[in-house]
Every structure is written in C-alpha cells, then in structure tokens.
N, C-alpha and C. Protein backbone atom coordinates (compact mmCIF):
# COMPACT_ATOMS: atom_id res chain seq x y z
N UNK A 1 28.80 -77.15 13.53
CA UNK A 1 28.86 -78.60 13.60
C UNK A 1 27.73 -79.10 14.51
N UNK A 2 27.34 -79.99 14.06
CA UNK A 2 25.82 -80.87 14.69
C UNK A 2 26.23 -81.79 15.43
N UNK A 3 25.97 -82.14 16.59
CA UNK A 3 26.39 -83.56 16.55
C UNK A 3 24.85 -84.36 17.54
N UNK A 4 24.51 -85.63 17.12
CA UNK A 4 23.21 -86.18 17.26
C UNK A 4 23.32 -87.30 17.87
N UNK A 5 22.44 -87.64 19.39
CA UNK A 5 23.10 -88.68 19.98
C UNK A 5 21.73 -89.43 20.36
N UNK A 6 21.67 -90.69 20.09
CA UNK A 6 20.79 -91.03 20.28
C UNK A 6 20.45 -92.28 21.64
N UNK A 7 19.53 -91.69 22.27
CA UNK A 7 19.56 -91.66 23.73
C UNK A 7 18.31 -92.98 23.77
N UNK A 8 18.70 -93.65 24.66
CA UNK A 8 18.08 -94.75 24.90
C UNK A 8 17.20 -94.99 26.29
N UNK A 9 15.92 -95.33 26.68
CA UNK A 9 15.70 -95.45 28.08
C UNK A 9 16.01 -96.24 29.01
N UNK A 10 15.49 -96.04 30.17
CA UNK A 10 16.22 -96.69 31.42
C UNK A 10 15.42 -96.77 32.48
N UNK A 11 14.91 -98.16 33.13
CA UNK A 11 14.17 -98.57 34.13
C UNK A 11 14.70 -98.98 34.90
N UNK A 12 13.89 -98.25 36.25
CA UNK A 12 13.93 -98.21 37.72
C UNK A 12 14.03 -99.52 37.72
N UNK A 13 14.78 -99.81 38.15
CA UNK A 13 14.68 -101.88 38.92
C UNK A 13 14.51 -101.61 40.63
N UNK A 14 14.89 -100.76 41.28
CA UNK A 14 14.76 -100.48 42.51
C UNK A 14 14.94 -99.15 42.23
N UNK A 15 13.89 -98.12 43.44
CA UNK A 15 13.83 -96.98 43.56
C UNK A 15 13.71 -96.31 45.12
N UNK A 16 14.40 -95.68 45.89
CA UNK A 16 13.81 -95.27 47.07
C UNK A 16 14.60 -94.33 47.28
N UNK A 17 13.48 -93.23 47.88
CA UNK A 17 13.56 -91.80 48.20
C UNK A 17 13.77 -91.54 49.58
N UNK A 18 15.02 -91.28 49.43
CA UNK A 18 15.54 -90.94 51.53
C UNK A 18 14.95 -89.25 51.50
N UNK A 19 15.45 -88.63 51.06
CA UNK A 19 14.61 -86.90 51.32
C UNK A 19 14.97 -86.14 50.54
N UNK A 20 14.14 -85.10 50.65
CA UNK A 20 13.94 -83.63 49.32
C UNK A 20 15.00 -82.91 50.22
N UNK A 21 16.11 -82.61 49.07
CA UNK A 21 16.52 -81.20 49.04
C UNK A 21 16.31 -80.47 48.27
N UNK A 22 15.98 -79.11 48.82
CA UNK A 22 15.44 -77.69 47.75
C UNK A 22 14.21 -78.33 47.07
N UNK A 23 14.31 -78.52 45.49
CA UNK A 23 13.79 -78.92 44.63
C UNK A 23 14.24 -80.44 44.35
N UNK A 24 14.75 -81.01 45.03
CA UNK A 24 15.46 -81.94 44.21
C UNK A 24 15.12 -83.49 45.52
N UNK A 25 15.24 -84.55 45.11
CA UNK A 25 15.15 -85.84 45.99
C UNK A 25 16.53 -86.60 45.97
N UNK A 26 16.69 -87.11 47.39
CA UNK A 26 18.47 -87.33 47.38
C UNK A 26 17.10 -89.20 47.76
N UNK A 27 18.33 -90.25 46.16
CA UNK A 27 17.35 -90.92 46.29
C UNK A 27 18.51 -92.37 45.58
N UNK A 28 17.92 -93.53 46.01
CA UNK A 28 19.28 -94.71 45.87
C UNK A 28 18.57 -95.66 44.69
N UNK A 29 18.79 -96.02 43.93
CA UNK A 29 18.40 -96.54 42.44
C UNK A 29 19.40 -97.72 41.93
N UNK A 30 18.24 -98.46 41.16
CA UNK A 30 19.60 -99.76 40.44
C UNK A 30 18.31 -99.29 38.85
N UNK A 31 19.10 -99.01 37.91
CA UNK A 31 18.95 -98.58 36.76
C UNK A 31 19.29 -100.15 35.65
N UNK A 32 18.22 -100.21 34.97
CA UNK A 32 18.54 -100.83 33.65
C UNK A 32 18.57 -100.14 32.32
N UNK A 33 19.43 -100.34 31.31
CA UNK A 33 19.27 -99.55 30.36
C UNK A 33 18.40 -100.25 29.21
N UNK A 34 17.71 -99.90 28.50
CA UNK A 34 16.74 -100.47 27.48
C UNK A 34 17.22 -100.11 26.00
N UNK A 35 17.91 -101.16 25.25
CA UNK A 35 18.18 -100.91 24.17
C UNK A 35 17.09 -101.31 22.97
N UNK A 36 17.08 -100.88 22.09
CA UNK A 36 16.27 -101.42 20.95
C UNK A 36 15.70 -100.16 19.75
N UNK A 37 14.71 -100.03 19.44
CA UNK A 37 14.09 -98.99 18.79
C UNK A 37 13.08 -98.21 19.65
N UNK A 38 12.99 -97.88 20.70
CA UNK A 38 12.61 -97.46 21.34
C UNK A 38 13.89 -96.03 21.66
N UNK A 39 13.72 -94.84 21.56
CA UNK A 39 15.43 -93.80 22.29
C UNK A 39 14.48 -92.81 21.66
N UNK A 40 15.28 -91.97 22.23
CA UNK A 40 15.27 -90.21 21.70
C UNK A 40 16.51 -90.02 20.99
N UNK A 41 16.16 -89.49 20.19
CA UNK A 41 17.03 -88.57 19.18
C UNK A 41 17.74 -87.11 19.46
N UNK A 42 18.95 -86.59 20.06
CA UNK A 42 19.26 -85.48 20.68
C UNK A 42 20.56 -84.71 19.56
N UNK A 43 19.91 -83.35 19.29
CA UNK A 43 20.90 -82.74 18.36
C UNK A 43 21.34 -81.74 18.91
N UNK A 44 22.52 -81.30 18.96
CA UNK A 44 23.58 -80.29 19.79
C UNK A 44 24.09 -79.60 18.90
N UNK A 45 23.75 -78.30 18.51
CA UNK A 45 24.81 -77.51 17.68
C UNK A 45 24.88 -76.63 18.41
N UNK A 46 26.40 -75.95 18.07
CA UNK A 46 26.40 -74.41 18.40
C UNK A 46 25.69 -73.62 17.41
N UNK A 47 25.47 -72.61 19.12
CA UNK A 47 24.05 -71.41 18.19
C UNK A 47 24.37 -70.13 19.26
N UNK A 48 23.91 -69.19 18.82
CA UNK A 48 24.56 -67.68 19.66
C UNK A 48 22.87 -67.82 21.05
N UNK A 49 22.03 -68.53 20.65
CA UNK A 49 20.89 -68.41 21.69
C UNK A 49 20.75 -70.15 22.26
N UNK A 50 20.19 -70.07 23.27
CA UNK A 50 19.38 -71.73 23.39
C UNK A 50 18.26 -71.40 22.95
N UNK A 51 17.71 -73.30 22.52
CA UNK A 51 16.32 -73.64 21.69
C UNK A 51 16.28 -74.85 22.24
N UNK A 52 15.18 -75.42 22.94
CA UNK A 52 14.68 -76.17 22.90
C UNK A 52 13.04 -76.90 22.38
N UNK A 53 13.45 -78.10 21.61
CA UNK A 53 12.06 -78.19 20.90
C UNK A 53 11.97 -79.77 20.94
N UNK A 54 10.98 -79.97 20.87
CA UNK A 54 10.46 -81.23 21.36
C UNK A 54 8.85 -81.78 21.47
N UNK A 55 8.27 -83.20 21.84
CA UNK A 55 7.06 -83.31 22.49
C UNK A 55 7.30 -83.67 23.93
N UNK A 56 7.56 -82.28 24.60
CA UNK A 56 7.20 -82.68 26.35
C UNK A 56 5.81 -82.74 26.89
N UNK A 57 5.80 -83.26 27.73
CA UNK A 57 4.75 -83.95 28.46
C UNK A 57 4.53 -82.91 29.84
N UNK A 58 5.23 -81.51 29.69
CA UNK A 58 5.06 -80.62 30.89
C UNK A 58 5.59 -79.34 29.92
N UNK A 59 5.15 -77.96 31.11
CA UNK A 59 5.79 -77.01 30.37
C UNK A 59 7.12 -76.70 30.04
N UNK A 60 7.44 -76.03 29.56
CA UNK A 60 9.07 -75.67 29.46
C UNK A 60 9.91 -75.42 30.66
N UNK A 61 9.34 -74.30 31.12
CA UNK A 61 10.14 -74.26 32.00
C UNK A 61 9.98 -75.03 33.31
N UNK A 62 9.61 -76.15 33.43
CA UNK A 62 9.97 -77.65 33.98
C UNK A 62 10.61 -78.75 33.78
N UNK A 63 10.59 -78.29 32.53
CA UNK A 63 11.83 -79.14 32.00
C UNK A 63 13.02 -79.38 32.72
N UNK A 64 13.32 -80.75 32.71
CA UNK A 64 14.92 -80.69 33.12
C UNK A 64 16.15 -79.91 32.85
N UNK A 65 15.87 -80.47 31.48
CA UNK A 65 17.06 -79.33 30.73
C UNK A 65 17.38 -78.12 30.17
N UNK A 66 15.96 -77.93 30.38
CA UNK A 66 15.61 -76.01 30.53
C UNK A 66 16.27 -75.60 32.24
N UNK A 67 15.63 -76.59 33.16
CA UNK A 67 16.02 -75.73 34.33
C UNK A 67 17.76 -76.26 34.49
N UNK A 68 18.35 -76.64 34.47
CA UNK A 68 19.67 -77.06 34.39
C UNK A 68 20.61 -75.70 33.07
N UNK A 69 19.89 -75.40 31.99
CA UNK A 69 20.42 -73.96 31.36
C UNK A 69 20.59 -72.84 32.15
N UNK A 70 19.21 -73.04 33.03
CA UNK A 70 19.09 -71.88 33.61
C UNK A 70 19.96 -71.52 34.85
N UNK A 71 20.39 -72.42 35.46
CA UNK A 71 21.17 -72.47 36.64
C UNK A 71 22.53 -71.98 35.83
N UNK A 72 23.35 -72.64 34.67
CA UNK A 72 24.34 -72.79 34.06
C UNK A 72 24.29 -71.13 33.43
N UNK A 73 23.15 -70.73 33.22
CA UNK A 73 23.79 -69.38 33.40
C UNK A 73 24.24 -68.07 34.17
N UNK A 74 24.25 -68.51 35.21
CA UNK A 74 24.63 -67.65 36.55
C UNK A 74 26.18 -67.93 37.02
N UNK A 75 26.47 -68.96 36.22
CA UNK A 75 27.90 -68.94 36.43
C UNK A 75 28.52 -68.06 34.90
C-alpha cells in the first residue's frame, strides 16, 4: 500500500537561534504555512529496504530524512 502526501511550504515569520546542540540549533520560530501549487509530493510504501529519491539541493547523507533513518535504526 502507497500512501502520497502532499506537503506544502512554510515561512519563517520570525526566526532566532538561542544555541547549537550536538548537530542540531535549539531555536524559537512563528511559522506560516503556504498553500497553493507550490508543495512536494511524498510517497510512503512499505519496502524490505529504504530509498530515497528526489532533487536535493545537498548530498544524501545530509539529508534530513536520511539522517533521522539513520538514528531510527539503532533503536
């Protein structure tokens, strides 16, 4: 089963960065969401491996949701 969700963007209206932990920024935000024809398209099936495919704008394994798999498999 597939299931396909289609993801919409979202602008910073306020952004500020109190400090880095590890890898990560502990940081206070007011988010707008942007509807229209503008989104990503996201498809989820079960599969015996992960795949990710896409046009990113960095390598893979920088990815968000590559490095977020990767953590998720140590549990």
């Amino acid at each position: 089963m597939t299931h396909v969700f289609e993801v919409y963007p979202k602008v910073n209206v306020f952004l500020k960065i109190l400090h880095k932990e590890g890898a990560y920024h502990k940081l206070i935000s007011r988010m707008c969401l942007v509807k229209g024809q503008l989104k990503d398209i996201i498809s989820v099936k079960s599969a015996s491996s992960f795949s990710l495919k896409g046009n990113f704008d960095c390598p893979l394994e920088e990815n968000s949701l590559f490095r977020v798999l990767q953590i998720l498999k140590n549990f």
